[in-house]
PDB file of N, CA and C in Angstrom:
ATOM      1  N   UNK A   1      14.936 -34.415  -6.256  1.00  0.00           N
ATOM      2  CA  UNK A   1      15.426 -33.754  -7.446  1.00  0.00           C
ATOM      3  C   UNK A   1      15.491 -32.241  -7.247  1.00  0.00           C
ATOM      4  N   UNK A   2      14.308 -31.783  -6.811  1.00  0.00           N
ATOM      5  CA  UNK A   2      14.642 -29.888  -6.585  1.00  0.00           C
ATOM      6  C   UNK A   2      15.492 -29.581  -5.419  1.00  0.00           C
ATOM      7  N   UNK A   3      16.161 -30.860  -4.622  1.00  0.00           N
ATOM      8  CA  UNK A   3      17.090 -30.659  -2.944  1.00  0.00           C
ATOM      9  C   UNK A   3      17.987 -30.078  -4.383  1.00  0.00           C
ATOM     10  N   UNK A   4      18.731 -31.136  -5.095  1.00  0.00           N
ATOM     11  CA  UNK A   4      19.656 -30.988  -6.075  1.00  0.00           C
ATOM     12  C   UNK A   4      19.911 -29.644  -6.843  1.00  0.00           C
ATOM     13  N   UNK A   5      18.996 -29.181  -7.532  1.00  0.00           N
ATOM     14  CA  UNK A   5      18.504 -28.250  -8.553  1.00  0.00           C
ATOM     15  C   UNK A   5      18.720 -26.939  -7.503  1.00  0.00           C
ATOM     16  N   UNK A   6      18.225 -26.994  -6.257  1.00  0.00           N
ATOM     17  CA  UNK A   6      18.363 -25.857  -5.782  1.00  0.00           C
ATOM     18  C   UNK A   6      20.103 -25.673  -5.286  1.00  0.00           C
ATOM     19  N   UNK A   7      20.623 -26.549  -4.658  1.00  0.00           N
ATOM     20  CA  UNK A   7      21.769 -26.518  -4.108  1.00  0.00           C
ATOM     21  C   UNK A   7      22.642 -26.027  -5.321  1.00  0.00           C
ATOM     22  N   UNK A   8      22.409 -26.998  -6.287  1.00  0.00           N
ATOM     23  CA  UNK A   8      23.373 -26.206  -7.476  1.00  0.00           C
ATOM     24  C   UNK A   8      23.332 -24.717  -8.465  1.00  0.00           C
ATOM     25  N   UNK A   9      22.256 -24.552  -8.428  1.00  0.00           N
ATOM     26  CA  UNK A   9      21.630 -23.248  -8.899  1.00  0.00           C
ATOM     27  C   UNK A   9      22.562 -21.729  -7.899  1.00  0.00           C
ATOM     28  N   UNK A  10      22.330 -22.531  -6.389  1.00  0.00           N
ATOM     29  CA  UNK A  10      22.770 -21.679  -5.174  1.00  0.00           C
ATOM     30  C   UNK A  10      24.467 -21.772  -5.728  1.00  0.00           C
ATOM     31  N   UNK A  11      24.836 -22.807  -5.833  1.00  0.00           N
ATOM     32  CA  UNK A  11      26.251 -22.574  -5.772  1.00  0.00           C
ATOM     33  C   UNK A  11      26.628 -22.201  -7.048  1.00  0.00           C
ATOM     34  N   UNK A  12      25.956 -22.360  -8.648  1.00  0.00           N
ATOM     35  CA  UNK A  12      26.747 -21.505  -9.559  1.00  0.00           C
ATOM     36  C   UNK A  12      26.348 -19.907  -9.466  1.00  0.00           C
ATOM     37  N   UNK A  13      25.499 -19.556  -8.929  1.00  0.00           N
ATOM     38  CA  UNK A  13      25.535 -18.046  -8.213  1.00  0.00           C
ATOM     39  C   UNK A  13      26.077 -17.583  -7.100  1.00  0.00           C
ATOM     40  N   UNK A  14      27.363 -18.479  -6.657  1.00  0.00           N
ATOM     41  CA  UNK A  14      27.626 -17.689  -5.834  1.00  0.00           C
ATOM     42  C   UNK A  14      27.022 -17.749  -4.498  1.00  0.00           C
ATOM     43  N   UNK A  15      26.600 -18.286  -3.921  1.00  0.00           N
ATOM     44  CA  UNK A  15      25.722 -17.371  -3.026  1.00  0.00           C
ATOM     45  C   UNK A  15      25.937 -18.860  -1.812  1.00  0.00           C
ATOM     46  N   UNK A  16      25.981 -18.356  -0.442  1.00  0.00           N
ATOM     47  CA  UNK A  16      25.965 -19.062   0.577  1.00  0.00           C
ATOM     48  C   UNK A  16      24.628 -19.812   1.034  1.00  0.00           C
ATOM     49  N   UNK A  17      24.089 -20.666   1.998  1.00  0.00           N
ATOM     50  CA  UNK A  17      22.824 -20.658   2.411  1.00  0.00           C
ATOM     51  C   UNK A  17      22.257 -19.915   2.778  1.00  0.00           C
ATOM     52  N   UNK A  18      22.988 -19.070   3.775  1.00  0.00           N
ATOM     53  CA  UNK A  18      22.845 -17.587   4.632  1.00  0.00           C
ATOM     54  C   UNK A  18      21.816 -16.820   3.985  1.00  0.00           C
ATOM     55  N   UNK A  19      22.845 -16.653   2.858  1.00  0.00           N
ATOM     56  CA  UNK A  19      22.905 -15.423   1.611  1.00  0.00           C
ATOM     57  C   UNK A  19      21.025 -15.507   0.832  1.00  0.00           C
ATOM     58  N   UNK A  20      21.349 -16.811   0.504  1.00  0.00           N
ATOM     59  CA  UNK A  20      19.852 -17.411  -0.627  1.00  0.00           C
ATOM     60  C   UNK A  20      18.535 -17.012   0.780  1.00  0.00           C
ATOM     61  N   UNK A  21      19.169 -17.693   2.239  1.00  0.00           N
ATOM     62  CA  UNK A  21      18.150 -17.868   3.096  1.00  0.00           C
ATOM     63  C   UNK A  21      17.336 -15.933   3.081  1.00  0.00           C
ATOM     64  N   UNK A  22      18.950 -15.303   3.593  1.00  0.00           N
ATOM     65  CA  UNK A  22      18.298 -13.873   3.541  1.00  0.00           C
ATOM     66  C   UNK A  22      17.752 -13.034   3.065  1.00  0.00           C
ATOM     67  N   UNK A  23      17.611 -13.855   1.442  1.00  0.00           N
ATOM     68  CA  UNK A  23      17.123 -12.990   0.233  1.00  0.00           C
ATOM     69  C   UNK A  23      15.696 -13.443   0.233  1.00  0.00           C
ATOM     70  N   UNK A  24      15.597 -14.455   0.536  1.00  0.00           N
ATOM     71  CA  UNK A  24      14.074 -15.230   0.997  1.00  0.00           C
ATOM     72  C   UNK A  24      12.962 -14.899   2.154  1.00  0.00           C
ATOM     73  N   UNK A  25      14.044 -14.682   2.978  1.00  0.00           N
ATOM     74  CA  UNK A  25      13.123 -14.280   4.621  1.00  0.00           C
ATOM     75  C   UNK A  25      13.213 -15.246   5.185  1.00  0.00           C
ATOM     76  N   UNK A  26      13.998 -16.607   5.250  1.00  0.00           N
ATOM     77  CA  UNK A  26      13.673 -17.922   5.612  1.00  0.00           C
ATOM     78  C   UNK A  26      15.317 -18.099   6.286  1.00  0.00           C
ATOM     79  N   UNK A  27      15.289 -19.222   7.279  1.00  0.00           N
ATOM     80  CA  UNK A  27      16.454 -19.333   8.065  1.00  0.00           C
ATOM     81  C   UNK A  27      17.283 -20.070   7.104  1.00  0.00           C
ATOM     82  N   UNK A  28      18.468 -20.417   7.213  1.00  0.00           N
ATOM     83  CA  UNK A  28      19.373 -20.572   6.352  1.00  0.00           C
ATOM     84  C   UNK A  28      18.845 -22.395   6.793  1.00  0.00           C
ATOM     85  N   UNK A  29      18.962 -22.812   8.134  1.00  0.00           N
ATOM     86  CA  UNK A  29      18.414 -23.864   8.199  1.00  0.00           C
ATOM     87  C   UNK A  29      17.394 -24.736   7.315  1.00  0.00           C
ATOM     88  N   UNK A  30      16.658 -23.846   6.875  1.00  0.00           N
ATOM     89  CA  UNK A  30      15.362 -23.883   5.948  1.00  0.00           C
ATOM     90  C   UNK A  30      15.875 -24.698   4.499  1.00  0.00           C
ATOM     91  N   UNK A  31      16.879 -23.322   4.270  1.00  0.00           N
ATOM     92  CA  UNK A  31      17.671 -23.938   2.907  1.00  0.00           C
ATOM     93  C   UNK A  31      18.201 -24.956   2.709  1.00  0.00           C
ATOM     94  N   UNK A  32      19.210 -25.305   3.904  1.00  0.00           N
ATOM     95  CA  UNK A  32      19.880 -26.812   4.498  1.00  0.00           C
ATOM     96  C   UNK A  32      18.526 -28.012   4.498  1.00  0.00           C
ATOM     97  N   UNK A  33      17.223 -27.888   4.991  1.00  0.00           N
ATOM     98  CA  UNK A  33      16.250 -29.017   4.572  1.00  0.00           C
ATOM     99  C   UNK A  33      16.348 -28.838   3.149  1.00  0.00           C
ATOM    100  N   UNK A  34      15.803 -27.899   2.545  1.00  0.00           N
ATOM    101  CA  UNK A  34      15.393 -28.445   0.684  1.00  0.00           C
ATOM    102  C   UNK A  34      16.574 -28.697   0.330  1.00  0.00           C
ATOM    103  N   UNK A  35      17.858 -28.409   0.474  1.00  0.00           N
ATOM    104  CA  UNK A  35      19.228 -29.348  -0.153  1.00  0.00           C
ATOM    105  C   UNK A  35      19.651 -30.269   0.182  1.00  0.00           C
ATOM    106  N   UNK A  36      19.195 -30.625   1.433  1.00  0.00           N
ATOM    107  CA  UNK A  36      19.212 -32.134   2.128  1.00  0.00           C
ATOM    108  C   UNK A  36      18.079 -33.024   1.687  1.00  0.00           C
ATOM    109  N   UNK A  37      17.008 -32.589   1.402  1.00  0.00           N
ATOM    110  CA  UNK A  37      16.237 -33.480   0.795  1.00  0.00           C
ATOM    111  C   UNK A  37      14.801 -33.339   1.856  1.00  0.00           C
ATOM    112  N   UNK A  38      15.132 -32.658   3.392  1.00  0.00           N
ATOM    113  CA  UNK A  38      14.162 -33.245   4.274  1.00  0.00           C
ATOM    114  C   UNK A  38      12.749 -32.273   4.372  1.00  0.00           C
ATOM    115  N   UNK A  39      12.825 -31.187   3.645  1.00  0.00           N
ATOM    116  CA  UNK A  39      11.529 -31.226   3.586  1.00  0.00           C
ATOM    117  C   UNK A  39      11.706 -30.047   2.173  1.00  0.00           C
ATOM    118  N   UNK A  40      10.521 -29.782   1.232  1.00  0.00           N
ATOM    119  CA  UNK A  40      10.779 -29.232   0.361  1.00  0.00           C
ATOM    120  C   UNK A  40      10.096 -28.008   0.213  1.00  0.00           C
ATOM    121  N   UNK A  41      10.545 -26.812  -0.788  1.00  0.00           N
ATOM    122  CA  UNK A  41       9.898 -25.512  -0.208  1.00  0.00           C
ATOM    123  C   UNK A  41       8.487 -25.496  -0.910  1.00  0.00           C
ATOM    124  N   UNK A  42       7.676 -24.108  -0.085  1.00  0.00           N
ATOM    125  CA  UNK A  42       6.070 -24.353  -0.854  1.00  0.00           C
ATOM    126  C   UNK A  42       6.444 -23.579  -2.022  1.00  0.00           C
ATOM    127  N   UNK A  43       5.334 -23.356  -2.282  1.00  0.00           N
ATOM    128  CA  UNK A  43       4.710 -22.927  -4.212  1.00  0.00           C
ATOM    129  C   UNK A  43       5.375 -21.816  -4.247  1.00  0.00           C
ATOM    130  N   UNK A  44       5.471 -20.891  -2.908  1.00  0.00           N
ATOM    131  CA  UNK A  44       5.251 -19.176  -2.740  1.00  0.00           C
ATOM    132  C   UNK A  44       7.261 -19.540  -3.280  1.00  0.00           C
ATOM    133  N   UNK A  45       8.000 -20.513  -2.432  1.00  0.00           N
ATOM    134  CA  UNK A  45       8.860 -20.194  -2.602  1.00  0.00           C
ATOM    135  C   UNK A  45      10.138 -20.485  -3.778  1.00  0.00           C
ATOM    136  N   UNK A  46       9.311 -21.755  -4.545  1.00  0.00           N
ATOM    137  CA  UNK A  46       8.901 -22.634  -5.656  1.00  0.00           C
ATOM    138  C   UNK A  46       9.250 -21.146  -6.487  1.00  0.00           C
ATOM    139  N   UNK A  47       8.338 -20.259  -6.429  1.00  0.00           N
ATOM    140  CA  UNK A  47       8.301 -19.295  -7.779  1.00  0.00           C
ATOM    141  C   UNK A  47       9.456 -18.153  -7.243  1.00  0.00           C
ATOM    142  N   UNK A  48       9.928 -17.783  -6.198  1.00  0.00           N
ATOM    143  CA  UNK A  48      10.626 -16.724  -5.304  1.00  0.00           C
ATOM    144  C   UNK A  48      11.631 -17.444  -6.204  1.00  0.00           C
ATOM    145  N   UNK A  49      12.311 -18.660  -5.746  1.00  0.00           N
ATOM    146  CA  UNK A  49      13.932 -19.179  -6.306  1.00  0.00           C
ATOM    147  C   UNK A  49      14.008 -19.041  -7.675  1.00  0.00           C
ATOM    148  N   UNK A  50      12.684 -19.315  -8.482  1.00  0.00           N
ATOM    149  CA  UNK A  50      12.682 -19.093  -9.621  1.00  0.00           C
ATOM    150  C   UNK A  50      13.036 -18.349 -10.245  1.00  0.00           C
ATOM    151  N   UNK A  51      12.664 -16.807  -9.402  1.00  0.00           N
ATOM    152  CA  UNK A  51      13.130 -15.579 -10.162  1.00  0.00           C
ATOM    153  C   UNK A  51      14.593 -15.502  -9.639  1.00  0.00           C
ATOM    154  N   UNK A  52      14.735 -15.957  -8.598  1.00  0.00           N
ATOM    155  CA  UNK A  52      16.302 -15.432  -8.327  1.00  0.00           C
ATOM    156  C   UNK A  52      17.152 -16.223  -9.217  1.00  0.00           C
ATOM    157  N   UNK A  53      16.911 -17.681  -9.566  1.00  0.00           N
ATOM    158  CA  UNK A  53      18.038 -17.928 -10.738  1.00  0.00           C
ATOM    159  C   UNK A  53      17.665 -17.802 -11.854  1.00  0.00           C
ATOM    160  N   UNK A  54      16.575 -16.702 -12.132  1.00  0.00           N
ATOM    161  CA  UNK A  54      16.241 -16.733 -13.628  1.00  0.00           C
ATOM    162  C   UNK A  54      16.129 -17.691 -14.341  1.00  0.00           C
ATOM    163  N   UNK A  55      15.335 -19.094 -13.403  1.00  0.00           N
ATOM    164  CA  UNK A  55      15.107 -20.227 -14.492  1.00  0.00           C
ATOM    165  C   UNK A  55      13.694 -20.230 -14.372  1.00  0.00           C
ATOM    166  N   UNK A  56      13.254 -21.464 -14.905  1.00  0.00           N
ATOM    167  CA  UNK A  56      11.589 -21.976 -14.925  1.00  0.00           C
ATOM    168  C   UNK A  56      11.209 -22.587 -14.160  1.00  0.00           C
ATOM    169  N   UNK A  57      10.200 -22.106 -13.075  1.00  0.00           N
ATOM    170  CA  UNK A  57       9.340 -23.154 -12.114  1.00  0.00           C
ATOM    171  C   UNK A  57       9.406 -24.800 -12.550  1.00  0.00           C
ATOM    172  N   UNK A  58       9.190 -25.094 -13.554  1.00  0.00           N
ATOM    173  CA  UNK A  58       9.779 -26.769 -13.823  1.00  0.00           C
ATOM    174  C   UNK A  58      10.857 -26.658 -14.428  1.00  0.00           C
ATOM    175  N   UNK A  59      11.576 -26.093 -14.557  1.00  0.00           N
ATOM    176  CA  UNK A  59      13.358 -26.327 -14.611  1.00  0.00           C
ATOM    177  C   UNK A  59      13.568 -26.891 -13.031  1.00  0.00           C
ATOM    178  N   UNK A  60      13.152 -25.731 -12.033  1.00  0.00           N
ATOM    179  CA  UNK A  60      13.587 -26.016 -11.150  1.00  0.00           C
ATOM    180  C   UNK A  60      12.773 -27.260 -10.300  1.00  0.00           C
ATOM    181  N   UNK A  61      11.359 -27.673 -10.593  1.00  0.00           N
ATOM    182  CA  UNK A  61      11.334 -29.007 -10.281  1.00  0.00           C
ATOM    183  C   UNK A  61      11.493 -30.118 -10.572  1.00  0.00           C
ATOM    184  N   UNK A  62      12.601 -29.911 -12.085  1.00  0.00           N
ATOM    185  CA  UNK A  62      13.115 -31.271 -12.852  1.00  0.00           C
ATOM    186  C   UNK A  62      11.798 -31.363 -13.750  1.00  0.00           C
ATOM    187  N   UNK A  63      10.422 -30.666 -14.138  1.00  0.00           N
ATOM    188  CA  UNK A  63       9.369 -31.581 -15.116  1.00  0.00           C
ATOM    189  C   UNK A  63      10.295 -31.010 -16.281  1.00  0.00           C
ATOM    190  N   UNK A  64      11.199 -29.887 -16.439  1.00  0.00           N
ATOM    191  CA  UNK A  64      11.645 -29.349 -18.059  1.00  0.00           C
ATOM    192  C   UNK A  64      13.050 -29.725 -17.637  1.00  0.00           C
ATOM    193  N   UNK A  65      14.093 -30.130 -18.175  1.00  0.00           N
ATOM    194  CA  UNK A  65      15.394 -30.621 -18.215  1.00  0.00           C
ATOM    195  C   UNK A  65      15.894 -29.227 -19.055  1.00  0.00           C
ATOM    196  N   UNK A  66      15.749 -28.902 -19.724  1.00  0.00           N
ATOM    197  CA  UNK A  66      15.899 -26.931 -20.703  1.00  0.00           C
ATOM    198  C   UNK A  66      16.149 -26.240 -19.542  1.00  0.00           C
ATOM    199  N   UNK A  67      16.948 -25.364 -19.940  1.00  0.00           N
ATOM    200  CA  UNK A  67      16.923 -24.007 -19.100  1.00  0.00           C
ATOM    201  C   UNK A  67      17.239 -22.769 -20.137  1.00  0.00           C
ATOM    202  N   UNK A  68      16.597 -20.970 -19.776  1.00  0.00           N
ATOM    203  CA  UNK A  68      16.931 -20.581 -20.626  1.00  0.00           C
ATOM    204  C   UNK A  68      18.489 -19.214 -20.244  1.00  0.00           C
ATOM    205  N   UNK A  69      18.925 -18.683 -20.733  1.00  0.00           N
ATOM    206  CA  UNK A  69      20.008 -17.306 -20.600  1.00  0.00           C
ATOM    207  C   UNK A  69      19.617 -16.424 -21.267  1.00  0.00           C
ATOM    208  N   UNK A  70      19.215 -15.555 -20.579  1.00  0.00           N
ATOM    209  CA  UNK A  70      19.054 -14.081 -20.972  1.00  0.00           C
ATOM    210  C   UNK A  70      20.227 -13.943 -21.839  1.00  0.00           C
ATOM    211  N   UNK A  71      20.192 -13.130 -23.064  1.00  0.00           N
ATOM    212  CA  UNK A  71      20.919 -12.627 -23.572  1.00  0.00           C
ATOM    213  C   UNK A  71      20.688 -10.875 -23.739  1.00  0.00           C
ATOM    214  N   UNK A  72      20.205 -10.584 -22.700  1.00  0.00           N
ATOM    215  CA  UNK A  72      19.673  -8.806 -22.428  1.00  0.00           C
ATOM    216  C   UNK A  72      21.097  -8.232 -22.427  1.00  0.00           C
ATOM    217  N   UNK A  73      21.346  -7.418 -23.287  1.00  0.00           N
ATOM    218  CA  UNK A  73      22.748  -6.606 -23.301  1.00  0.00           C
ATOM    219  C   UNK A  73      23.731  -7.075 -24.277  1.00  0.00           C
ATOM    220  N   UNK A  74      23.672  -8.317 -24.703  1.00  0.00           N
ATOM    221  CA  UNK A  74      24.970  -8.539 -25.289  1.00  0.00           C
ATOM    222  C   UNK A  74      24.764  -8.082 -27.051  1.00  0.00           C
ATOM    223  N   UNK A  75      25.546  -8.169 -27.725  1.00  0.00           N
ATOM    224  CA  UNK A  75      25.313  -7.976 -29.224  1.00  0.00           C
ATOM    225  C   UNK A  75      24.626  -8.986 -30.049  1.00  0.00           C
ATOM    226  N   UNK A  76      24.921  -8.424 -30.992  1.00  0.00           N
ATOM    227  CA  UNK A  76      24.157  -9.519 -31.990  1.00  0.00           C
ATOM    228  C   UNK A  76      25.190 -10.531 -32.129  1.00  0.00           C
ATOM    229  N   UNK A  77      26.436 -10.082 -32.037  1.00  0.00           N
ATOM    230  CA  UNK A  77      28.099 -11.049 -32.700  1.00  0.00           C
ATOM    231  C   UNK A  77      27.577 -11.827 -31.319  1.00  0.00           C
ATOM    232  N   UNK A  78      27.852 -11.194 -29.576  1.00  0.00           N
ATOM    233  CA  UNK A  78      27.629 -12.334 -28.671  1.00  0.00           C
ATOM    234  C   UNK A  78      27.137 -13.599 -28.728  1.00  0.00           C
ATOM    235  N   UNK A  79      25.839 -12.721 -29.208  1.00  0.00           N
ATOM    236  CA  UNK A  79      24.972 -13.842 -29.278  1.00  0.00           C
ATOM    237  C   UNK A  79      24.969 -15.070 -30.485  1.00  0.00           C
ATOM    238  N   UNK A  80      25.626 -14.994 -31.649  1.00  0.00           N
ATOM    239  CA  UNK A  80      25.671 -16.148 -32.422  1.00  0.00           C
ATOM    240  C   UNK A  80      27.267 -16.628 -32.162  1.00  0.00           C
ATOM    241  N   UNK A  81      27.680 -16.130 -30.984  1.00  0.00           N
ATOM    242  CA  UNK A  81      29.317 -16.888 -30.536  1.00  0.00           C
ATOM    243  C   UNK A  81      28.524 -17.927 -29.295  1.00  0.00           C
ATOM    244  N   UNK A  82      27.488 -17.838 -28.739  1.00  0.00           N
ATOM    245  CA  UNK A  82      27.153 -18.662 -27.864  1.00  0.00           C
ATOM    246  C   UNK A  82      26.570 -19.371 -28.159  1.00  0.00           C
ATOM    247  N   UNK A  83      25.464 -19.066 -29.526  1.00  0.00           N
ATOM    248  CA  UNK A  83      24.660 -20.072 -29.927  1.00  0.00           C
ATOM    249  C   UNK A  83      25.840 -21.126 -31.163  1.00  0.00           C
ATOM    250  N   UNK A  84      27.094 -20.659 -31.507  1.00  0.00           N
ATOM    251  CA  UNK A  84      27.781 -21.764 -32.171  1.00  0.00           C
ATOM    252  C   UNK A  84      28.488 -22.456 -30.903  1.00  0.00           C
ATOM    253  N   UNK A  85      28.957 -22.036 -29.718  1.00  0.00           N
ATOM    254  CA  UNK A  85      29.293 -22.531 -28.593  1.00  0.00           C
ATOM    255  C   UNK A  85      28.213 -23.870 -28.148  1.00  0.00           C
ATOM    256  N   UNK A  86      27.286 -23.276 -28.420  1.00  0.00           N
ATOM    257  CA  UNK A  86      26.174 -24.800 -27.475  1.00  0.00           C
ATOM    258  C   UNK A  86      26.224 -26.048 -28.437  1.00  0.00           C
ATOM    259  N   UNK A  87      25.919 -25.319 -30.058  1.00  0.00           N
ATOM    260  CA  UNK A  87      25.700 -26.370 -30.882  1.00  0.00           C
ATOM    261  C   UNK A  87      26.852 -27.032 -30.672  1.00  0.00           C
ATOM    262  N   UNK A  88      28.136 -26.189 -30.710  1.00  0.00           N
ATOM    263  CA  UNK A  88      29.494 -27.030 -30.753  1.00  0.00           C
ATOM    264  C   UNK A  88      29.500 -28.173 -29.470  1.00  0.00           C
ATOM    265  N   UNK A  89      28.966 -27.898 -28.257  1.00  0.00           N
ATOM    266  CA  UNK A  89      28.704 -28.753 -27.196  1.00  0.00           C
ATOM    267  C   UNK A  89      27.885 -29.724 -27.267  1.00  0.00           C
ATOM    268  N   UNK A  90      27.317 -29.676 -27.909  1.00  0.00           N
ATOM    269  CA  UNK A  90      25.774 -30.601 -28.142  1.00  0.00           C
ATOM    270  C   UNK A  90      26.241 -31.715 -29.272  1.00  0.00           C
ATOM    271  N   UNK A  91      27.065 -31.200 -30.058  1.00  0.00           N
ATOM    272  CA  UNK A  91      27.692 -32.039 -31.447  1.00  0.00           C
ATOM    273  C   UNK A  91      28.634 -32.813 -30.732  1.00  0.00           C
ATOM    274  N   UNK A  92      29.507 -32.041 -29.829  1.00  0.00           N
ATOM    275  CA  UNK A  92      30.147 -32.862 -28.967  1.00  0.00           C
ATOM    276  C   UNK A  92      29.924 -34.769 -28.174  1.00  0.00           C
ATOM    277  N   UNK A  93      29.075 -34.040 -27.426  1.00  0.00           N
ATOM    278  CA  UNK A  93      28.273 -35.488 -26.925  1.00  0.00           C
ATOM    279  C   UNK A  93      27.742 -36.383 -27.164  1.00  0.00           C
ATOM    280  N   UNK A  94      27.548 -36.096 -29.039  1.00  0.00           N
ATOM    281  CA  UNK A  94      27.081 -37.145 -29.752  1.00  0.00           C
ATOM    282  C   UNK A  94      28.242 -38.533 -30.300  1.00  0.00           C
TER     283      UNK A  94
END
């Protein structure tokens, strides 16, 4: 589940294996095991990815299914156009 979580996290930011590996200190190879599944990263790096996609240590090991978005900068209007955006998504699927 976190091979998953990380690979996709990596790719809606943008960012290559290379890229994630170099921001880490770790070979890009490294990255290629935890998205392949074959071996998974420790705690140190568990909380490192964390901050880089600005999610939650159990977001990113699947125990919280939630994730949250900064809304640092935007207005007050932004912000109740996104929060009628989700509800509108959420009403959706029902």
């Amino acid at each position: 589940m976190i091979a998953d979580r990380i690979k996709s996290l990596r790719e809606q930011n943008n960012k290559t294996q290379s890229e994630l590996a170099k921001q880490l200190g770790i070979t890009r190879s490294s990255v290629n095991a935890w998205e392949m599944g074959i071996s998974v990263p420790s705690t140190q790096y568990v909380v490192e990815l964390a901050h880089i996609f600005k999610v939650s240590t159990d977001f990113l090991l699947g125990v919280d299914t939630t994730s949250s978005i900064s809304v640092a900068g935007l207005t007050e209007k932004d912000v109740e156009i996104i929060n009628a955006l989700i509800l509108h998504l959420k009403n959706r699927e029902n």
